[in-house]
N, C-alpha and C. Protein backbone atom coordinates (compact mmCIF):
# COMPACT_ATOMS: atom_id res chain seq x y z
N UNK A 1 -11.55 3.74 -33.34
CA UNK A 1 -11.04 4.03 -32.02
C UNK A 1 -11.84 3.24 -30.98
N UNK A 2 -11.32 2.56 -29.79
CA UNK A 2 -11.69 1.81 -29.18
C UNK A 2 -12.08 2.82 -28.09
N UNK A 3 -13.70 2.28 -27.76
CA UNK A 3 -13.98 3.55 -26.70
C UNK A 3 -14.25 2.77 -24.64
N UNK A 4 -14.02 1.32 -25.25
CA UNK A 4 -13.76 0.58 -24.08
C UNK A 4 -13.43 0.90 -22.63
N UNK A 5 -11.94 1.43 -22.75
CA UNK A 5 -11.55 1.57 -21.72
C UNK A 5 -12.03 3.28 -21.41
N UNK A 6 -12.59 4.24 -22.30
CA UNK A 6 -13.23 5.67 -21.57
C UNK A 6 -14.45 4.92 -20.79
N UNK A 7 -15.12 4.34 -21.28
CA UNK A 7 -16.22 4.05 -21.10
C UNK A 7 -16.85 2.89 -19.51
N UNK A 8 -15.09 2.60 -19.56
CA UNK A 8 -15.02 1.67 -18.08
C UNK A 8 -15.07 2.55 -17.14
N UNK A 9 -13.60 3.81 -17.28
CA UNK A 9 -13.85 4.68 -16.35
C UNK A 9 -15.24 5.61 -15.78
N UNK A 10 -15.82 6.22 -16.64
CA UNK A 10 -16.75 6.75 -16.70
C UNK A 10 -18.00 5.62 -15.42
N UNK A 11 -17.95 4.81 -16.12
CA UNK A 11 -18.75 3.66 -15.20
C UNK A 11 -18.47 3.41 -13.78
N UNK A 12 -16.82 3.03 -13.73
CA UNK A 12 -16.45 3.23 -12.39
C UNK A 12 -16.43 4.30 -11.63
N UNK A 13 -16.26 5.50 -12.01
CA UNK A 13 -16.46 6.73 -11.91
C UNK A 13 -17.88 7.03 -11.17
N UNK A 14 -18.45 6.62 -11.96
CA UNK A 14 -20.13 6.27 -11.91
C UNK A 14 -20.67 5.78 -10.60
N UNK A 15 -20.36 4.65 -10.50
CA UNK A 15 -20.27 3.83 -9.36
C UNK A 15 -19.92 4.16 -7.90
N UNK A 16 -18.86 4.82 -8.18
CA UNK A 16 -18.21 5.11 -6.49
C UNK A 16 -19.25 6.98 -6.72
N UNK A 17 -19.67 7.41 -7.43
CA UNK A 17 -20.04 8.47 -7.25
C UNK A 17 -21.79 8.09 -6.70
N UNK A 18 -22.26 6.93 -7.09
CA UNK A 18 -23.42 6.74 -6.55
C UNK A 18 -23.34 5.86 -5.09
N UNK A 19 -22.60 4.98 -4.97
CA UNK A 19 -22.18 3.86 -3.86
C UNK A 19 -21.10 4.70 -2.92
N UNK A 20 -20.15 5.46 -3.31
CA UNK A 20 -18.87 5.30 -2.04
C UNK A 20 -18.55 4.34 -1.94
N UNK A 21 -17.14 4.45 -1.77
CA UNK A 21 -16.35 3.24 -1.34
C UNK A 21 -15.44 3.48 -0.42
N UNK A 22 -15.36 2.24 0.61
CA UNK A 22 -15.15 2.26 1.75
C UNK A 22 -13.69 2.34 1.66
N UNK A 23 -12.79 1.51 0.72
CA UNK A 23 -11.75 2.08 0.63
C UNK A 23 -11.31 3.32 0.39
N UNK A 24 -12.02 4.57 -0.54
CA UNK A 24 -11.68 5.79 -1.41
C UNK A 24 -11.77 6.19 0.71
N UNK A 25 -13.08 6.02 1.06
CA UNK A 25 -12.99 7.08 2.40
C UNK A 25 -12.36 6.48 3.39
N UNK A 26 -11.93 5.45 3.30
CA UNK A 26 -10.46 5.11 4.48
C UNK A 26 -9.72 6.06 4.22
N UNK A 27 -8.82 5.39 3.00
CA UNK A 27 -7.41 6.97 2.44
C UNK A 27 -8.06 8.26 2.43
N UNK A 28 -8.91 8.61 2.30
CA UNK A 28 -8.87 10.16 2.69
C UNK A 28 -9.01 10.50 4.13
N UNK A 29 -9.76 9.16 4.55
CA UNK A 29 -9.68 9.47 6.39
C UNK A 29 -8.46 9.46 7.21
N UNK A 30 -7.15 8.39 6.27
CA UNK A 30 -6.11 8.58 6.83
C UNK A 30 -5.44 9.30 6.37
N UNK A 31 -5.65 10.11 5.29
CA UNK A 31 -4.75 11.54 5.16
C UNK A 31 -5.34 12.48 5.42
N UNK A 32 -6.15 12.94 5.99
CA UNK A 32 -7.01 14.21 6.43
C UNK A 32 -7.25 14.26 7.93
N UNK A 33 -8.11 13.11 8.31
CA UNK A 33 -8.57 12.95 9.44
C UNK A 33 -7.98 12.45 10.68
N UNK A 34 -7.46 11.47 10.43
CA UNK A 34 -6.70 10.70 11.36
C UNK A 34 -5.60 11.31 12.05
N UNK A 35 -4.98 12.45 11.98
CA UNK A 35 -3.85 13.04 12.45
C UNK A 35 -4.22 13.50 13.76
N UNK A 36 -5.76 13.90 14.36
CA UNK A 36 -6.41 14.42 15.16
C UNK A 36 -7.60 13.42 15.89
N UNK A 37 -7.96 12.76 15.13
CA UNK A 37 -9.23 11.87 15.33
C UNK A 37 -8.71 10.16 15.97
N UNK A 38 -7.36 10.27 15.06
CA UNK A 38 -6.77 9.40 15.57
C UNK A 38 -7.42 7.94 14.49
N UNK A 39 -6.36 6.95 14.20
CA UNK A 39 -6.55 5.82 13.56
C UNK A 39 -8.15 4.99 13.73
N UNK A 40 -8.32 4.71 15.12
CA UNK A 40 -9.34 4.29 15.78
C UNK A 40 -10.87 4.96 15.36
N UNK A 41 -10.60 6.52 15.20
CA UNK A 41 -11.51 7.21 15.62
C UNK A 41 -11.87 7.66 16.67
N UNK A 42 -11.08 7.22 17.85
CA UNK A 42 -11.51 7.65 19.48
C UNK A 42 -11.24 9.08 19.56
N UNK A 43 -10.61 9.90 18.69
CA UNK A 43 -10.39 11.02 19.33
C UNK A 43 -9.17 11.35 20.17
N UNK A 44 -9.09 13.26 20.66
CA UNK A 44 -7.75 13.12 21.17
C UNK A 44 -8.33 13.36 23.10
N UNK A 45 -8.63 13.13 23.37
CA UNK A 45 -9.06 13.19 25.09
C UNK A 45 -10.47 14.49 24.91
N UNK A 46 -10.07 15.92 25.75
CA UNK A 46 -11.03 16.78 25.96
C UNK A 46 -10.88 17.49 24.69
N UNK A 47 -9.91 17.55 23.99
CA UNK A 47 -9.76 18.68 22.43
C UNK A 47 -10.32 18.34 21.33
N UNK A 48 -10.39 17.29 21.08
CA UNK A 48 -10.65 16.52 19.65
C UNK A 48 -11.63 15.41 20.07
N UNK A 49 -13.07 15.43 19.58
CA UNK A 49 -14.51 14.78 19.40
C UNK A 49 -13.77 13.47 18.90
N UNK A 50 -14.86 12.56 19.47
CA UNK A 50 -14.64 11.02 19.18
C UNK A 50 -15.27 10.87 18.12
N UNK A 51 -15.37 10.36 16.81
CA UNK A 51 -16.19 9.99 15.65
C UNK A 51 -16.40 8.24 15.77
N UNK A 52 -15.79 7.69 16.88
CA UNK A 52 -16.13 6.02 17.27
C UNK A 52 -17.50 6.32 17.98
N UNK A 53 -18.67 5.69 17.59
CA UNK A 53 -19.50 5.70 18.73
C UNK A 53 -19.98 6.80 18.69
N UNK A 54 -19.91 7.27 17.70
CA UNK A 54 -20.50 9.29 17.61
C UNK A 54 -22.17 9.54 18.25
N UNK A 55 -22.80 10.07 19.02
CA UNK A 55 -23.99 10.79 18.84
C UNK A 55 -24.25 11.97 17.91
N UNK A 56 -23.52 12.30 18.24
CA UNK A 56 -23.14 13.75 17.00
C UNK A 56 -23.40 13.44 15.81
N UNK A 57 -22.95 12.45 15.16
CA UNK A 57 -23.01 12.03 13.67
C UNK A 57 -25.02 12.02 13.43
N UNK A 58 -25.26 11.12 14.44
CA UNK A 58 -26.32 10.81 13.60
C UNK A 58 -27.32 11.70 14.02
N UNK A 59 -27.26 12.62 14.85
CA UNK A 59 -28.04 13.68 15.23
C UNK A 59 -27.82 15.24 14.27
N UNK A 60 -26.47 15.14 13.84
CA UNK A 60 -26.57 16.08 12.39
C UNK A 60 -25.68 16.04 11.12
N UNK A 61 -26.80 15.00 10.76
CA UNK A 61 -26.70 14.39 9.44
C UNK A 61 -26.56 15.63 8.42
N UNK A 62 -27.23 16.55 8.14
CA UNK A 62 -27.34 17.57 7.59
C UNK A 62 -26.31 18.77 7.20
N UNK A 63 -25.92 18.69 8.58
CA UNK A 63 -24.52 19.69 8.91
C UNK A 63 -23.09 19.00 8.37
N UNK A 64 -22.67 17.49 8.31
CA UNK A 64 -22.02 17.17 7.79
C UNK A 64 -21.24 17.54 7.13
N UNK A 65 -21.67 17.38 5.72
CA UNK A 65 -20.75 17.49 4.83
C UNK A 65 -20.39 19.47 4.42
N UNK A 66 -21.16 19.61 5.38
CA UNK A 66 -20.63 21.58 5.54
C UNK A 66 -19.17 21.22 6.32
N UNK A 67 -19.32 20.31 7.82
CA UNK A 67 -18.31 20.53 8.62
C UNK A 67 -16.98 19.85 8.17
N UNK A 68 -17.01 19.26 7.11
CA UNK A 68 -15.77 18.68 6.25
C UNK A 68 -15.59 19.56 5.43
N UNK A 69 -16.16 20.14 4.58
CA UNK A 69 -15.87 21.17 3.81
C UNK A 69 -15.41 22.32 4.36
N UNK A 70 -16.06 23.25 5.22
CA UNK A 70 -15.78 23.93 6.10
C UNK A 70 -15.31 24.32 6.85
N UNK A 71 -14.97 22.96 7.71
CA UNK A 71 -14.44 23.16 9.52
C UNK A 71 -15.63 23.55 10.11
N UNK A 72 -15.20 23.32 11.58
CA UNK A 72 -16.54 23.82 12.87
C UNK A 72 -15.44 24.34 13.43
N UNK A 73 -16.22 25.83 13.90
CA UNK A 73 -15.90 26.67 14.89
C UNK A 73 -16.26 26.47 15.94
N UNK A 74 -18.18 26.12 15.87
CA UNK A 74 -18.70 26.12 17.48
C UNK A 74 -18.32 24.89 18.00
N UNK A 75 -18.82 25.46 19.37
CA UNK A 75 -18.65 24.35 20.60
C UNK A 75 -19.87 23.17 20.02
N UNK A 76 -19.04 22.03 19.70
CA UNK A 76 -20.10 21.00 19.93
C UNK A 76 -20.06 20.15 20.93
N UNK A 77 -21.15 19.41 21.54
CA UNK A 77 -21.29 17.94 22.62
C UNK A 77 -21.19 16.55 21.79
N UNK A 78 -20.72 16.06 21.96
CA UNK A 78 -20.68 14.82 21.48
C UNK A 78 -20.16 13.63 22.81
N UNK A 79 -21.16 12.54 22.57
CA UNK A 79 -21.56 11.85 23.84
C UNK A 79 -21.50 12.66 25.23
N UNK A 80 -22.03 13.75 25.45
CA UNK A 80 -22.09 14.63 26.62
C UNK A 80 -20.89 15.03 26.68
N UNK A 81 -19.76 14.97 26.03
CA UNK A 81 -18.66 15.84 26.45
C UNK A 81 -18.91 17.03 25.37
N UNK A 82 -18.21 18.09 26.23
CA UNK A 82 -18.57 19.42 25.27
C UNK A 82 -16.98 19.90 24.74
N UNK A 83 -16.71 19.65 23.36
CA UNK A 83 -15.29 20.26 22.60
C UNK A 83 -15.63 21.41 22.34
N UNK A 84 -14.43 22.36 22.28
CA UNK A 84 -14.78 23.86 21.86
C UNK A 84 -13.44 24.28 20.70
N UNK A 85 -12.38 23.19 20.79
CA UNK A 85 -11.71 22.66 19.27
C UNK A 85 -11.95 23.14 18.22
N UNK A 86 -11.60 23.94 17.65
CA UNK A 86 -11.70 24.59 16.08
C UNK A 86 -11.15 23.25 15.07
N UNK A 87 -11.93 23.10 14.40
CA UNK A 87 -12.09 22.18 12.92
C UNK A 87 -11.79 23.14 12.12
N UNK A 88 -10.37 22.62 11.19
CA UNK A 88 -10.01 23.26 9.63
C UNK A 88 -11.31 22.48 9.10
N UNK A 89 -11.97 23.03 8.07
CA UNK A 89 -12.31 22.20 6.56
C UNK A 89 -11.32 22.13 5.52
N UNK A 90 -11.73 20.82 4.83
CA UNK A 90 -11.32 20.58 3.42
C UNK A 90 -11.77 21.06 1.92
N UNK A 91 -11.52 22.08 1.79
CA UNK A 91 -11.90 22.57 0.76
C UNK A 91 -11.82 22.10 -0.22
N UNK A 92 -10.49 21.27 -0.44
CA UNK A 92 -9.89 21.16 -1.55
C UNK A 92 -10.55 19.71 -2.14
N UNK A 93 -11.65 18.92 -1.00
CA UNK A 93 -12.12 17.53 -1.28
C UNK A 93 -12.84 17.85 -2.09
N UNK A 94 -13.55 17.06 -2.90
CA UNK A 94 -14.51 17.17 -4.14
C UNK A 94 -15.96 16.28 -3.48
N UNK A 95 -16.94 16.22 -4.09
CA UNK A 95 -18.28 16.14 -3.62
C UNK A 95 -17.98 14.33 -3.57
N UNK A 96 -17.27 13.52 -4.69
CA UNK A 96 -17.26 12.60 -4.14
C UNK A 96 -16.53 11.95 -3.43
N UNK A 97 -15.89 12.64 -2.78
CA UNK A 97 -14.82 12.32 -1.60
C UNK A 97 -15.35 12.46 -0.62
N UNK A 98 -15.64 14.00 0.09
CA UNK A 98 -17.07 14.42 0.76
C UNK A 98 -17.93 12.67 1.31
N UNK A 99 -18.48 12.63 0.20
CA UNK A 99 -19.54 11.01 -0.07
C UNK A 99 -18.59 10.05 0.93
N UNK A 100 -17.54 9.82 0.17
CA UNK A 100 -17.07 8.59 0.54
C UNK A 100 -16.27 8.30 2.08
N UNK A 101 -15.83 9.66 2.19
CA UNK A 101 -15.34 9.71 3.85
C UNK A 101 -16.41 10.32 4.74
N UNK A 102 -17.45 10.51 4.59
CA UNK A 102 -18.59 10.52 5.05
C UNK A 102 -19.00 9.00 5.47
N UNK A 103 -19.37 8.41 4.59
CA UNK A 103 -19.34 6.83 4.66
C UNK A 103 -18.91 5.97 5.08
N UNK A 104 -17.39 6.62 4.90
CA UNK A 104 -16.54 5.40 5.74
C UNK A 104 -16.72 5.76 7.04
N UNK A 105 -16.67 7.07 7.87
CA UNK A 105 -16.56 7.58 8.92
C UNK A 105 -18.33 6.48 9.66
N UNK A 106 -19.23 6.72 8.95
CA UNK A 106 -20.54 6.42 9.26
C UNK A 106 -20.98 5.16 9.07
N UNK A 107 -20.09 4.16 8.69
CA UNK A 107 -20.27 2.79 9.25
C UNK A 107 -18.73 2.19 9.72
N UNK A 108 -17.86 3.30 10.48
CA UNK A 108 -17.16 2.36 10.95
C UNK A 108 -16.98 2.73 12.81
N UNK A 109 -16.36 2.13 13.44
CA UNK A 109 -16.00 1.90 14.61
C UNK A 109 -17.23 2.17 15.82
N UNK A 110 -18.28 1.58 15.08
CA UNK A 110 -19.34 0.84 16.05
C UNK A 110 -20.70 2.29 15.33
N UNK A 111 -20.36 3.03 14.43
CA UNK A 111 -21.55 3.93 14.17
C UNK A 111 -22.18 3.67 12.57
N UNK A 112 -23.44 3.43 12.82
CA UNK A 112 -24.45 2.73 11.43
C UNK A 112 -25.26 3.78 11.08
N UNK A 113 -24.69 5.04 10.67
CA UNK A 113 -25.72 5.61 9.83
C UNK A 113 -25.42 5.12 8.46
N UNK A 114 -26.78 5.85 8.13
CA UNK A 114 -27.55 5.50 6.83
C UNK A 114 -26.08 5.74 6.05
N UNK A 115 -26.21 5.27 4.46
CA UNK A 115 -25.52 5.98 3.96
C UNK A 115 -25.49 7.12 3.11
N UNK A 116 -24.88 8.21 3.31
CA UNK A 116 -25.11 9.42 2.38
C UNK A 116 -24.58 8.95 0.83
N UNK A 117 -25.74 10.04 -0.36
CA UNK A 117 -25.75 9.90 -1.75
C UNK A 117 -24.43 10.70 -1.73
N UNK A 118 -24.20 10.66 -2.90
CA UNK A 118 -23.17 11.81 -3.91
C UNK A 118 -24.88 12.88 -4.21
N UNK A 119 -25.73 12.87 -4.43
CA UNK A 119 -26.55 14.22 -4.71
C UNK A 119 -27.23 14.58 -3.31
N UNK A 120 -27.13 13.93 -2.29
CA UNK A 120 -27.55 14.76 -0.72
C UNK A 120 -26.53 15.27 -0.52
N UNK A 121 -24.88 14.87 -0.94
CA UNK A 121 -24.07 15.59 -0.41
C UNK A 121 -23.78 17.46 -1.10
N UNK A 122 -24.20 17.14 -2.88
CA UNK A 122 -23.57 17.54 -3.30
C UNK A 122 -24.65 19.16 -3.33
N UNK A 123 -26.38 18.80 -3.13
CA UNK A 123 -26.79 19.39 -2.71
C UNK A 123 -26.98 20.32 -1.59
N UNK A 124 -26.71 19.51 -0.50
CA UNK A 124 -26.24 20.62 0.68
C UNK A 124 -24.97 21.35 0.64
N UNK A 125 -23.79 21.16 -0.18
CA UNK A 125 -22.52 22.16 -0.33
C UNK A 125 -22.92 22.70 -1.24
N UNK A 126 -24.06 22.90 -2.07
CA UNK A 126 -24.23 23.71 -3.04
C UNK A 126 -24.97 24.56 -2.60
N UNK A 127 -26.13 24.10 -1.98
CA UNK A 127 -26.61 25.40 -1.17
C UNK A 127 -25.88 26.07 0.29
N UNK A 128 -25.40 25.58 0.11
CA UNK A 128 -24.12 26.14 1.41
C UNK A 128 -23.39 27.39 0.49
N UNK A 129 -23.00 26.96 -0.32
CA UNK A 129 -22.14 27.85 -1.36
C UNK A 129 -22.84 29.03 -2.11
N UNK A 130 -23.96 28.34 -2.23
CA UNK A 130 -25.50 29.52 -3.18
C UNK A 130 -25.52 30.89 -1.86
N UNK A 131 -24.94 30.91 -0.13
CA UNK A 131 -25.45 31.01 0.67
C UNK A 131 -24.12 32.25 1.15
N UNK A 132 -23.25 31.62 0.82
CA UNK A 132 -21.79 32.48 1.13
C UNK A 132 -21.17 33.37 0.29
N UNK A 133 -21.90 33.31 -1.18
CA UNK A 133 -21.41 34.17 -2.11
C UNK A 133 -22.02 36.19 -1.95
């Protein structure tokens, strides 16, 4: 039995679970995110936070991948404007999706954070989860 092609997946698998890819978190940004955030990322005026140009992003790195999973309730500021906008979360994303639209969100439309792992992500929704049970 030829174990070739398990063994590609697994690898690629591998790969986008350690790297992200900028394509995997485009398509999930344009089927999740973009309906509200808008194509650009600019956001919808006073209701919906800009993720172009974010302060927010790189000031809570941490909180992240809770507020995709999750949703945000509270009032956040982002570039001095203050949203009070309720965020659904995505529950249904998996840790390396999480990763990868994290990523894409965080080096595109003018914002350079670092990039998040698949195990920083997968660690903070786990203790998020260790936390709610």
């Amino acid at each position: 039995m030829n174990k070739t092609p398990f063994l590609l997946i697994i690898a690629a698998l591998s790969l986008e679970r350690c790297m992200g890819t900028h394509e995997g978190g485009q398509r999930i940004y344009a089927s999740y995110c973009a309906n509200c955030h808008l194509d650009d990322g600019k956001g919808l005026g006073a209701l919906i936070p800009p993720l172009a140009n974010s302060d927010y992003l790189a000031a809570n790195r941490k909180k992240l991948p809770l507020v995709i999973r999750y949703g945000l309730q509270d009032t956040i500021v982002v570039n001095g404007v203050v949203y009070a906008e309720k965020m659904a979360g995505m529950p249904g994303l998996n840790e390396i999706q999480v990763t990868n639209l994290l990523n894409y969100i965080g080096q595109s439309w003018g914002n350079n954070i670092e990039p998040f792992t698949f195990d920083e992500v997968k660690k903070t929704l786990d203790e998020a989860a260790s936390l709610r049970k």
